[in-house]
Protein backbone atom coordinates (compact mmCIF):
# COMPACT_ATOMS: atom_id res chain seq x y z
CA UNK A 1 35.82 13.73 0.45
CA UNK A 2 35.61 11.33 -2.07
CA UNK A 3 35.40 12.13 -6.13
CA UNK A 4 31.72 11.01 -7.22
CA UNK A 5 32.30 8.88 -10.31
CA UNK A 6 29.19 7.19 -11.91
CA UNK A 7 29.30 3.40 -11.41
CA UNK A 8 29.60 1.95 -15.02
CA UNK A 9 27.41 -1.06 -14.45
CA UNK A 10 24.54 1.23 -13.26
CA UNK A 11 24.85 3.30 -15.95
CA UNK A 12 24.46 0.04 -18.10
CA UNK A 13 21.38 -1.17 -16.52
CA UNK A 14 19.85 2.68 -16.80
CA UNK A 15 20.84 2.36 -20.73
CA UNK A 16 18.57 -0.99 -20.70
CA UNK A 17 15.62 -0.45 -18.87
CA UNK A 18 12.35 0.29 -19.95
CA UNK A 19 9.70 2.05 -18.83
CA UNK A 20 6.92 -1.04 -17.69
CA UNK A 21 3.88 1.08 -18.03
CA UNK A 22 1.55 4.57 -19.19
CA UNK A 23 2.14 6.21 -21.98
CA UNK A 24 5.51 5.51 -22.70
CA UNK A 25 5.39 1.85 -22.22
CA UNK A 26 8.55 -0.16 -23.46
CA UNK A 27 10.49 3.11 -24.23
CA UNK A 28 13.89 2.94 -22.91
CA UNK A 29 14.06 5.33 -19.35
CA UNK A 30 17.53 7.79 -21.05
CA UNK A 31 15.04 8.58 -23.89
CA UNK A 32 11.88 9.66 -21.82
CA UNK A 33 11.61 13.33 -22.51
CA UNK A 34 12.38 15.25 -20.10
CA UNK A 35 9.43 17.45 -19.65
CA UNK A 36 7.54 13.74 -18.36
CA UNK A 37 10.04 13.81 -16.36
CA UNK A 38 10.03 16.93 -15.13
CA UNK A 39 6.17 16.02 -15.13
CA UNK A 40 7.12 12.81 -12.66
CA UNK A 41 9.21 14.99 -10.04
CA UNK A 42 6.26 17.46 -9.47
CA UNK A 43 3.92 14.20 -9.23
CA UNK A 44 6.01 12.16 -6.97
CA UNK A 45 8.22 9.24 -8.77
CA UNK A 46 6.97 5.92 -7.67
CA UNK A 47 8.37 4.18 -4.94
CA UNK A 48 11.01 1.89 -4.86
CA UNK A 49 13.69 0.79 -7.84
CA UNK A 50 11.98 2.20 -10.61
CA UNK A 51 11.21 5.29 -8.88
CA UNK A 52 14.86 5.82 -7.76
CA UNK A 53 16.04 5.04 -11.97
CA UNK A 54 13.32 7.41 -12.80
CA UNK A 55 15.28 10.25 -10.22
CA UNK A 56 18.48 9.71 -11.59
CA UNK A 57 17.51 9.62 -15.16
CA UNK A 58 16.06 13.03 -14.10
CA UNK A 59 18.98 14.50 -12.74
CA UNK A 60 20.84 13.48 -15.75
CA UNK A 61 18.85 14.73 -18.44
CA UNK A 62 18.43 18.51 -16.41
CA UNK A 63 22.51 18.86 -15.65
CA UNK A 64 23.08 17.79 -19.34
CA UNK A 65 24.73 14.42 -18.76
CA UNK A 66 23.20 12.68 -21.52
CA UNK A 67 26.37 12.15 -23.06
CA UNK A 68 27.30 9.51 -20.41
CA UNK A 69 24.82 7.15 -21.65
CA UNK A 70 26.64 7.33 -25.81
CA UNK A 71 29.03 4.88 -25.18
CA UNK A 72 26.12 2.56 -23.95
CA UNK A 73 24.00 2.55 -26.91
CA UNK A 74 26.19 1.33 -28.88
CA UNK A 75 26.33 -2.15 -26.91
């Protein structure tokens, strides 16, 4: 079995991207809180790229991983 390490350049592009539309509009997706989130999942995230970003940001902010993303801010 292999050793899951998070890929560095898609941790970069989840530190960049924003969130294209609603209510939080141009906020960056690692600081959407996470009840919206939480709000998303029970709603269905939306298809495709975004929707898959949206998951992972998700599974990072409710196992605590946050702290992956500090080293990314600062670029």
């Amino acid at each position: 079995m292999e050793d899951l390490v998070p890929d560095p350049r898609y941790l970069l592009r989840l530190a960049k991207t924003t969130m294209p539309y609603g209510k939080y509009l141009g906020t960056l997706l690692v600081d959407l809180p996470e009840p919206y989130l939480v709000w998303m999942r029970q709603k269905g995230f939306p298809a495709g790229e975004l929707g898959a970003m949206l998951q992972c940001i998700y599974e990072v902010k409710v196992n605590g991983l946050e702290y992956l993303f500090d080293p990314l801010r600062r670029r």
